[in-house]
PDB file of N, CA and C in Angstrom:
ATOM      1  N   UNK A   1       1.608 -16.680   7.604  1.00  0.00           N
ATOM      2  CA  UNK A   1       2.443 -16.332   6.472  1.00  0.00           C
ATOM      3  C   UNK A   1       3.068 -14.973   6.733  1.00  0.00           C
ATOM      4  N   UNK A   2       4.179 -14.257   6.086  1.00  0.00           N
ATOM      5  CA  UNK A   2       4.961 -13.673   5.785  1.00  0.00           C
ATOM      6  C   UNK A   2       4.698 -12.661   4.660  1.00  0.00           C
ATOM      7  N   UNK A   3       4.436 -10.978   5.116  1.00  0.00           N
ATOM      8  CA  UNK A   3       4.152 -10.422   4.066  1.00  0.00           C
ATOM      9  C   UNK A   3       5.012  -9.208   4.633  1.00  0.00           C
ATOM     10  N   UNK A   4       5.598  -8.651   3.246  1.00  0.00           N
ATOM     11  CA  UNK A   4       6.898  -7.685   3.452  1.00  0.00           C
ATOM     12  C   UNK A   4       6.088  -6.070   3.111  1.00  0.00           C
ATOM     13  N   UNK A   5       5.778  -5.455   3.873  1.00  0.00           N
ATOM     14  CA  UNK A   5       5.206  -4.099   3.733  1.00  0.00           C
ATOM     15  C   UNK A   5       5.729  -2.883   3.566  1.00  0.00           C
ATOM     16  N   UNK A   6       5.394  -1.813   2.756  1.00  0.00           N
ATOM     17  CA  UNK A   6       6.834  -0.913   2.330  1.00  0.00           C
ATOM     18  C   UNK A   6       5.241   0.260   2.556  1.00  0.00           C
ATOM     19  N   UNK A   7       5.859   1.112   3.249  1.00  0.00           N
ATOM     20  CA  UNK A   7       4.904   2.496   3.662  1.00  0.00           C
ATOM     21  C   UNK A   7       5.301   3.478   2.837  1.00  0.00           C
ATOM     22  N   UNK A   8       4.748   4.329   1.924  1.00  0.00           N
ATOM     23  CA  UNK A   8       5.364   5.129   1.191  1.00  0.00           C
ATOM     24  C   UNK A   8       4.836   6.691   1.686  1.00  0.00           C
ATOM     25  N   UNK A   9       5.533   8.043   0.962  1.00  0.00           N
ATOM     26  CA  UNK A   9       5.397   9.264   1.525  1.00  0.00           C
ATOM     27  C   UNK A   9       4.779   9.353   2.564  1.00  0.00           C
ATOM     28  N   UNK A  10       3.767   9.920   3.179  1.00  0.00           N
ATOM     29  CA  UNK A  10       2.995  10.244   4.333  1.00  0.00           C
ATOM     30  C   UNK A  10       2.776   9.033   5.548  1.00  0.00           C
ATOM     31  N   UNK A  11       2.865   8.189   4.614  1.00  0.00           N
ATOM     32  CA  UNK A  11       1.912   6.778   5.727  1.00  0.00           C
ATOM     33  C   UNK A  11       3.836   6.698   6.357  1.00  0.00           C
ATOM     34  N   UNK A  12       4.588   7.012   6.017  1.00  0.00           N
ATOM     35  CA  UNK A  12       5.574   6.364   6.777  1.00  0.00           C
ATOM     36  C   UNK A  12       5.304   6.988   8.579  1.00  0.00           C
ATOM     37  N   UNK A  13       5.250   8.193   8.462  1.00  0.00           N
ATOM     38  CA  UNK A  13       4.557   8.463   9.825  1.00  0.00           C
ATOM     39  C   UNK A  13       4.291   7.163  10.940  1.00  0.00           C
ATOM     40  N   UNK A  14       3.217   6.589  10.266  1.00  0.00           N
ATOM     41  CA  UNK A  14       2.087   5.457  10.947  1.00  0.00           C
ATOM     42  C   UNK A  14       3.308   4.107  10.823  1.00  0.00           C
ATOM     43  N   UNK A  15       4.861   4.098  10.917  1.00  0.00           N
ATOM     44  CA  UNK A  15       5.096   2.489  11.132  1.00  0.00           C
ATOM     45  C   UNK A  15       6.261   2.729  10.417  1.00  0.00           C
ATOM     46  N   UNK A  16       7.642   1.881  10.229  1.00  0.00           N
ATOM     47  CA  UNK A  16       8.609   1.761   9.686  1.00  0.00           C
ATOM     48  C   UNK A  16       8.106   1.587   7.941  1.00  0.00           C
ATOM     49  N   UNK A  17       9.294   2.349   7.628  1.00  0.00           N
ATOM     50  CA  UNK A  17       9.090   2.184   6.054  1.00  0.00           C
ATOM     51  C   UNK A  17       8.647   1.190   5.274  1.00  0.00           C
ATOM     52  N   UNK A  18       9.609  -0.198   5.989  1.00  0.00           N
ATOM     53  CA  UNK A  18       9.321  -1.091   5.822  1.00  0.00           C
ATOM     54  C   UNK A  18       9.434  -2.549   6.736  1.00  0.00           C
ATOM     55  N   UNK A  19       8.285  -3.645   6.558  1.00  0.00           N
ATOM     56  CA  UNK A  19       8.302  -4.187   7.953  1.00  0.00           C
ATOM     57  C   UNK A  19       7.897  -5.320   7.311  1.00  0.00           C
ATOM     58  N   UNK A  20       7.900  -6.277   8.065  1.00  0.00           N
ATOM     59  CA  UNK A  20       7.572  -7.717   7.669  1.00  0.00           C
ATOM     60  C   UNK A  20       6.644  -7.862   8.759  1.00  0.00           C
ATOM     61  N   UNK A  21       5.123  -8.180   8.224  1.00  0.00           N
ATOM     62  CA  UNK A  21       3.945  -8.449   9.065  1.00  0.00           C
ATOM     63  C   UNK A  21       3.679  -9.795   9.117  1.00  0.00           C
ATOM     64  N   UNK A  22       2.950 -10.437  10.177  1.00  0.00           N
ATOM     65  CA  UNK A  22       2.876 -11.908   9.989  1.00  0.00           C
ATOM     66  C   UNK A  22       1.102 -11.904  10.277  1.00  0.00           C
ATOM     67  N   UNK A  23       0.615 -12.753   8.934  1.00  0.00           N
ATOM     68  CA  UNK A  23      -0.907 -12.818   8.837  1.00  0.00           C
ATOM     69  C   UNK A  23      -1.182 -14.377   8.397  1.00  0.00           C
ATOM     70  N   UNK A  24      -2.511 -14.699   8.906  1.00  0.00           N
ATOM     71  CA  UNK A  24      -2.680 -15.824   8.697  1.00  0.00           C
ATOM     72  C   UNK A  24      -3.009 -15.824   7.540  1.00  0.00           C
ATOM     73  N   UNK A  25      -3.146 -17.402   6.977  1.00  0.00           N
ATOM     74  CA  UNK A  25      -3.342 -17.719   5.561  1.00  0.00           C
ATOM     75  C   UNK A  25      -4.222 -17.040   4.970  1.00  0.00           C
ATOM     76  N   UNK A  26      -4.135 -16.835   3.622  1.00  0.00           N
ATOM     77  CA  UNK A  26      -5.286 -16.619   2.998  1.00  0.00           C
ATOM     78  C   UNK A  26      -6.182 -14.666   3.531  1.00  0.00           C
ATOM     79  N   UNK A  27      -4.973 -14.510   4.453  1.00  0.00           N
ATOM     80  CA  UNK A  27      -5.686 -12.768   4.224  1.00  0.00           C
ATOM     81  C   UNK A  27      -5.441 -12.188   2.913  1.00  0.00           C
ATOM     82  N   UNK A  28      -6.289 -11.082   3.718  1.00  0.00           N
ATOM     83  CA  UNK A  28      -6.613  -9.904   1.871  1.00  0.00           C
ATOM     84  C   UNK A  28      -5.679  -8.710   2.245  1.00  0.00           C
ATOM     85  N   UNK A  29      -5.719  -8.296   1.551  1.00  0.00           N
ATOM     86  CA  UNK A  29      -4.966  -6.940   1.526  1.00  0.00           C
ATOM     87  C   UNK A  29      -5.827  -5.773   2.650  1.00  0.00           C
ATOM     88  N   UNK A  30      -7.072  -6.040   2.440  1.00  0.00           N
ATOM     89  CA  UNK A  30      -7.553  -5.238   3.375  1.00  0.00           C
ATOM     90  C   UNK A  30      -7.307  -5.551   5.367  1.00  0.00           C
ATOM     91  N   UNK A  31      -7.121  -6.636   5.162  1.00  0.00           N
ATOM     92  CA  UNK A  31      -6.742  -7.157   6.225  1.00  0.00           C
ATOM     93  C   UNK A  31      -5.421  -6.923   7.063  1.00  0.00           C
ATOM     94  N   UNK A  32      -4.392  -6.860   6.123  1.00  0.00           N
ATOM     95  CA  UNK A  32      -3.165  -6.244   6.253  1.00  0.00           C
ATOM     96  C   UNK A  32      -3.554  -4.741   7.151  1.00  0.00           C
ATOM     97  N   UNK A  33      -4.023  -4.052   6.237  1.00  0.00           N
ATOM     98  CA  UNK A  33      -4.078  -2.656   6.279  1.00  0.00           C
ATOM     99  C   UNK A  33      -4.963  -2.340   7.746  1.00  0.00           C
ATOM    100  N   UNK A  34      -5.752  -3.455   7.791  1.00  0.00           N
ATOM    101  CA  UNK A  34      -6.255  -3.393   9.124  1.00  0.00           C
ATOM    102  C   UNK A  34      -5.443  -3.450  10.349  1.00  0.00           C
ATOM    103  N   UNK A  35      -4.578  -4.254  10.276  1.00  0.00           N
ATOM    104  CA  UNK A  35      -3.727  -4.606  10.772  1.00  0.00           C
ATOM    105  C   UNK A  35      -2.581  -3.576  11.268  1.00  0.00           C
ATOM    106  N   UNK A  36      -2.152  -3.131  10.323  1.00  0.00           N
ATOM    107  CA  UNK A  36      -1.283  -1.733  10.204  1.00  0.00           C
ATOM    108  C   UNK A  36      -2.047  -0.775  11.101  1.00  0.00           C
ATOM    109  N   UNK A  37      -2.947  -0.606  11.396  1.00  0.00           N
ATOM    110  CA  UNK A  37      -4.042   0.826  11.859  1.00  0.00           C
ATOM    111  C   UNK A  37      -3.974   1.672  11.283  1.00  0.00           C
ATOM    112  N   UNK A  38      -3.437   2.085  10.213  1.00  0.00           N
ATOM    113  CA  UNK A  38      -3.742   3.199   9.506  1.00  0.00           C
ATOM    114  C   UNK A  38      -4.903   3.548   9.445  1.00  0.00           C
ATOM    115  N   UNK A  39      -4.707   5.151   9.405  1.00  0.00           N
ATOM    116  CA  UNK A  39      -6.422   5.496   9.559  1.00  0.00           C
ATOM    117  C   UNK A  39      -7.144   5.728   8.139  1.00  0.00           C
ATOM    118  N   UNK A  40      -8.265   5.018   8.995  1.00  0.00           N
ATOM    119  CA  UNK A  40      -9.308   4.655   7.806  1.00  0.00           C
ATOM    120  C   UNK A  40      -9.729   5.887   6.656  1.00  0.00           C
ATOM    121  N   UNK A  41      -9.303   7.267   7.328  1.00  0.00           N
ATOM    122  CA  UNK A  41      -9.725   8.304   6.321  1.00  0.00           C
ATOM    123  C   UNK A  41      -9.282   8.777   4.853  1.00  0.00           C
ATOM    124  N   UNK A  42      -8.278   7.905   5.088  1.00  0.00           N
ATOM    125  CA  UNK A  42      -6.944   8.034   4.131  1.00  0.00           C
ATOM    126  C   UNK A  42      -6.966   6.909   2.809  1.00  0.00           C
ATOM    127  N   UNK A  43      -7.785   7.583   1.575  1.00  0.00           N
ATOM    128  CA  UNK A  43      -7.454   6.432   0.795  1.00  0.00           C
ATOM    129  C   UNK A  43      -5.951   5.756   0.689  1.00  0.00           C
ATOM    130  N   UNK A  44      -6.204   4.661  -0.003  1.00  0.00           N
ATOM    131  CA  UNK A  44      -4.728   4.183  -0.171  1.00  0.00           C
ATOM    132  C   UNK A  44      -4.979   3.371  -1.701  1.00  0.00           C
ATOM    133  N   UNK A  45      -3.568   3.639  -1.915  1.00  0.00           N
ATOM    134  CA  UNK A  45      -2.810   2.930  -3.279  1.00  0.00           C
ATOM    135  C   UNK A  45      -2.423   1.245  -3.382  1.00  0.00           C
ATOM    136  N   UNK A  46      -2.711   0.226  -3.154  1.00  0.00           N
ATOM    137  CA  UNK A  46      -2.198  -0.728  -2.410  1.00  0.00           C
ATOM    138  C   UNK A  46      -1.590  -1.542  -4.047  1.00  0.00           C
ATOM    139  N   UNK A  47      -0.165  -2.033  -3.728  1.00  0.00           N
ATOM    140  CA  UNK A  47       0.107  -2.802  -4.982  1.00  0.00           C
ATOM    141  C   UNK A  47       1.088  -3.862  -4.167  1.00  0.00           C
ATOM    142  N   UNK A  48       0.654  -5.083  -5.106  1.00  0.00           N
ATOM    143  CA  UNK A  48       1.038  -6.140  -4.635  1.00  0.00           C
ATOM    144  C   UNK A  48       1.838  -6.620  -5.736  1.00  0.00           C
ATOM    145  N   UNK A  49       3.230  -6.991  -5.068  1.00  0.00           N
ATOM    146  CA  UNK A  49       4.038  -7.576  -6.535  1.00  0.00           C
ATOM    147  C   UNK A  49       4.081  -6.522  -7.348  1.00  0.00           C
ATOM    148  N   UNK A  50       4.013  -5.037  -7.508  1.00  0.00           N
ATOM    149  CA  UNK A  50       4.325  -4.236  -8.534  1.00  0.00           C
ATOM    150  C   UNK A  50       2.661  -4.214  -9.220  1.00  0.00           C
ATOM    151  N   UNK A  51       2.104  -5.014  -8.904  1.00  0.00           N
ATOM    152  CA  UNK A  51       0.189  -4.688  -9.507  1.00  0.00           C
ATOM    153  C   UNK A  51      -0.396  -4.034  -8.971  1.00  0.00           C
ATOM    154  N   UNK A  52      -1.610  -2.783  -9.050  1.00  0.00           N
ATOM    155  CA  UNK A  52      -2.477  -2.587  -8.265  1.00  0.00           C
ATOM    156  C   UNK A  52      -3.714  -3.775  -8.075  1.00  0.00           C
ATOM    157  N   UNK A  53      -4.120  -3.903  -6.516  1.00  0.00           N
ATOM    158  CA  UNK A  53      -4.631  -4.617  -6.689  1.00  0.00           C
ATOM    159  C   UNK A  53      -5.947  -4.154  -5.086  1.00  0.00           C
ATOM    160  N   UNK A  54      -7.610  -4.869  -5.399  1.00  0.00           N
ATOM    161  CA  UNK A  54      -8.611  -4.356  -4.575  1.00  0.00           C
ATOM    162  C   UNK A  54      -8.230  -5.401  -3.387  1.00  0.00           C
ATOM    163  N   UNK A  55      -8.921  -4.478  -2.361  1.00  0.00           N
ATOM    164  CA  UNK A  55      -8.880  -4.783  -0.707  1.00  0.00           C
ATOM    165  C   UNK A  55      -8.902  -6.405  -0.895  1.00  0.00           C
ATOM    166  N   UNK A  56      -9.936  -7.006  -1.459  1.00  0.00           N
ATOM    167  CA  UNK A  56      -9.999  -8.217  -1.093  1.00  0.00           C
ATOM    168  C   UNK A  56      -8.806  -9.158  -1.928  1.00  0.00           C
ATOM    169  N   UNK A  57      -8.682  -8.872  -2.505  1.00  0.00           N
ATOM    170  CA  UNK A  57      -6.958  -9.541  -2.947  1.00  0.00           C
ATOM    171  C   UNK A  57      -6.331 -10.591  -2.111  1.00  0.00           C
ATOM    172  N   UNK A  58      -6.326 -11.808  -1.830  1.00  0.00           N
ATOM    173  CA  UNK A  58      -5.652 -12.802  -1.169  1.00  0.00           C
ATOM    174  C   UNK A  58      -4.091 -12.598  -1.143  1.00  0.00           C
ATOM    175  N   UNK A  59      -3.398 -12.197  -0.329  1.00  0.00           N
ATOM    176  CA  UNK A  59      -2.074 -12.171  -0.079  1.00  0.00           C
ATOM    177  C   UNK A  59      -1.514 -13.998   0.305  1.00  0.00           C
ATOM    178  N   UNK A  60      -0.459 -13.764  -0.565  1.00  0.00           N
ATOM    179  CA  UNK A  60       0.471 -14.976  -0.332  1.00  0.00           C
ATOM    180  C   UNK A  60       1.912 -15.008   0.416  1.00  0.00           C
ATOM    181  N   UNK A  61       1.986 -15.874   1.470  1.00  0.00           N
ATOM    182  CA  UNK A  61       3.492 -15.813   1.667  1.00  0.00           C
ATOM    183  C   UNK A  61       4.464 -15.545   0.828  1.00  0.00           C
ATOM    184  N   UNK A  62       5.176 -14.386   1.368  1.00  0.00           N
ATOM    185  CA  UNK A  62       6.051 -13.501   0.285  1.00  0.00           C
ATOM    186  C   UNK A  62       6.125 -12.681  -0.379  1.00  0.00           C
ATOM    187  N   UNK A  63       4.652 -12.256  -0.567  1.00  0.00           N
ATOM    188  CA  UNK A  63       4.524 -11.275  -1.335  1.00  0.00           C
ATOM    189  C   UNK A  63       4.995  -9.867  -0.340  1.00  0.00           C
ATOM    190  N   UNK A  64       5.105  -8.847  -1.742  1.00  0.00           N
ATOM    191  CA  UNK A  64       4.901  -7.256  -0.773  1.00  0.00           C
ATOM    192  C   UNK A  64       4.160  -6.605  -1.358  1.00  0.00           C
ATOM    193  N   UNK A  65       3.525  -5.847  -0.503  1.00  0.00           N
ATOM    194  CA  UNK A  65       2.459  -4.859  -0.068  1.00  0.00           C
ATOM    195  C   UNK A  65       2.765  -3.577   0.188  1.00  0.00           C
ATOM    196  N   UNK A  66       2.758  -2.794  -1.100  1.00  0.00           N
ATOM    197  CA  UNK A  66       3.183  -1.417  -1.384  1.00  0.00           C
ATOM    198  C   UNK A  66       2.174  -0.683  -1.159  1.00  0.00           C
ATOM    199  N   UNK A  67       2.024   0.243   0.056  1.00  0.00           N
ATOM    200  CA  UNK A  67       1.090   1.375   0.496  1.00  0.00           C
ATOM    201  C   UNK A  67       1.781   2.897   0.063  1.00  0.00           C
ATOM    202  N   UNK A  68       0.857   3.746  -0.697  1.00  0.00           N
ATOM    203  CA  UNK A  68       1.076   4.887  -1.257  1.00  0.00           C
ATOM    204  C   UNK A  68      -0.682   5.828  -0.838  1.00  0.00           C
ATOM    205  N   UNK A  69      -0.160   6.477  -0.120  1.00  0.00           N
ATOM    206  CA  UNK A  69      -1.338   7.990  -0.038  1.00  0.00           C
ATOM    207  C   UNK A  69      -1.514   8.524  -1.119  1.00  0.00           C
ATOM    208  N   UNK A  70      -2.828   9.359  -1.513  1.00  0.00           N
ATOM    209  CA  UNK A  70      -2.932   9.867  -3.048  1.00  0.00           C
ATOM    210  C   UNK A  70      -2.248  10.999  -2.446  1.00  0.00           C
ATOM    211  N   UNK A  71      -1.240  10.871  -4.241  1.00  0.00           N
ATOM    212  CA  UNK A  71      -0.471  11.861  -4.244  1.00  0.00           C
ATOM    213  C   UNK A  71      -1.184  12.713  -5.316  1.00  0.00           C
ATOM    214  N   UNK A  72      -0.615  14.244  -5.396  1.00  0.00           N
ATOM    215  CA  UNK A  72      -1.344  15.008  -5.948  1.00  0.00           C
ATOM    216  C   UNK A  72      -0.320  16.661  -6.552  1.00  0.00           C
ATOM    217  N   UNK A  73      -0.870  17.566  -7.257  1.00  0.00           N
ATOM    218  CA  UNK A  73      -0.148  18.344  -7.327  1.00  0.00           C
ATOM    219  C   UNK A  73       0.834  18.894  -8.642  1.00  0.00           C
ATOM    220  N   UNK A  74       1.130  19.843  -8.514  1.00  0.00           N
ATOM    221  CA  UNK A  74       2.059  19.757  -9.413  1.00  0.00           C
ATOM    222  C   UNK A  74       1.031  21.004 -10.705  1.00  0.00           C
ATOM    223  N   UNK A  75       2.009  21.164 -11.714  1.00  0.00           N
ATOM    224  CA  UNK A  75       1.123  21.232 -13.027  1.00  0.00           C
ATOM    225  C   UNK A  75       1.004  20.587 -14.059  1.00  0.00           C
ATOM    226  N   UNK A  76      -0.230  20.750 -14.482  1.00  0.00           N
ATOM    227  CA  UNK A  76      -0.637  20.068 -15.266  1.00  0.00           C
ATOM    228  C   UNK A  76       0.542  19.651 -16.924  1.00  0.00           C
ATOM    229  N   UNK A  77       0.649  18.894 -17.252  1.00  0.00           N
ATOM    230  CA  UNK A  77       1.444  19.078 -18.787  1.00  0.00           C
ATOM    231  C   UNK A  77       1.074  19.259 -19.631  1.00  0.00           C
ATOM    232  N   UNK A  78       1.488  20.149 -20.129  1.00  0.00           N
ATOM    233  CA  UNK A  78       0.841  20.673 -21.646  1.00  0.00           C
ATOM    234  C   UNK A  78       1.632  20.389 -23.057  1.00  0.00           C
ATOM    235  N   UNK A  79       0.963  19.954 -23.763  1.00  0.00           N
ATOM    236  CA  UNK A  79       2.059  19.513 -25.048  1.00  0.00           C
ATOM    237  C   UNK A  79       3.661  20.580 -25.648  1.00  0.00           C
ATOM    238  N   UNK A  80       4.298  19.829 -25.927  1.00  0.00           N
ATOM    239  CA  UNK A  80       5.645  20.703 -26.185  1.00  0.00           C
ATOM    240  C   UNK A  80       5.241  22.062 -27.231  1.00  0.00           C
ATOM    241  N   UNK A  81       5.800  22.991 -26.859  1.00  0.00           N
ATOM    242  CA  UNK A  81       5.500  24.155 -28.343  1.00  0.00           C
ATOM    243  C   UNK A  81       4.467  24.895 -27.195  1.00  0.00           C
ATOM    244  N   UNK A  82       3.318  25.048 -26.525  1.00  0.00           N
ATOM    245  CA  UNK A  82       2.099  25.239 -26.517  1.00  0.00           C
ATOM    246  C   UNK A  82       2.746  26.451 -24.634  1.00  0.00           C
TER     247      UNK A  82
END
């Protein structure tokens, strides 16, 4: 099967932004990612179809597989007025 992979901020480094991987039936998301080599130290964000969704997640022909590094930063928001 056919799964469309989109690398976001940092992970683009590790592979084209975006790529079309070919996995046999019935892989998981973790499998993908195996696949990719990204390194293992690096949590990841993984959303499928616009869902977050866990490693073992069955990927279907067609779907995509949105990888995001934790992002972080910034300040905090504080209510308006304050």
């Amino acid at each position: 099967m056919k799964v469309k992979v989109k690398l976001f901020a940092s992970l683009r480094k590790f592979g084209p932004d975006e790529q079309i991987v070919e996995l046999p039936d019935e892989a998981t998301v973790e499998e993908a990612v195996h696949l990719l080599a990204l390194p293992k130290e690096i949590p990841l964000l993984k959303i499928v179809n616009g869902e977050h969704r866990p490693p073992k997640h069955h990927l279907k022909d067609g779907d995509e597989l949105a990888l995001f590094p934790p992002i972080a930063g910034g300040e905090r928001l504080r209510p308006f007025g304050r």
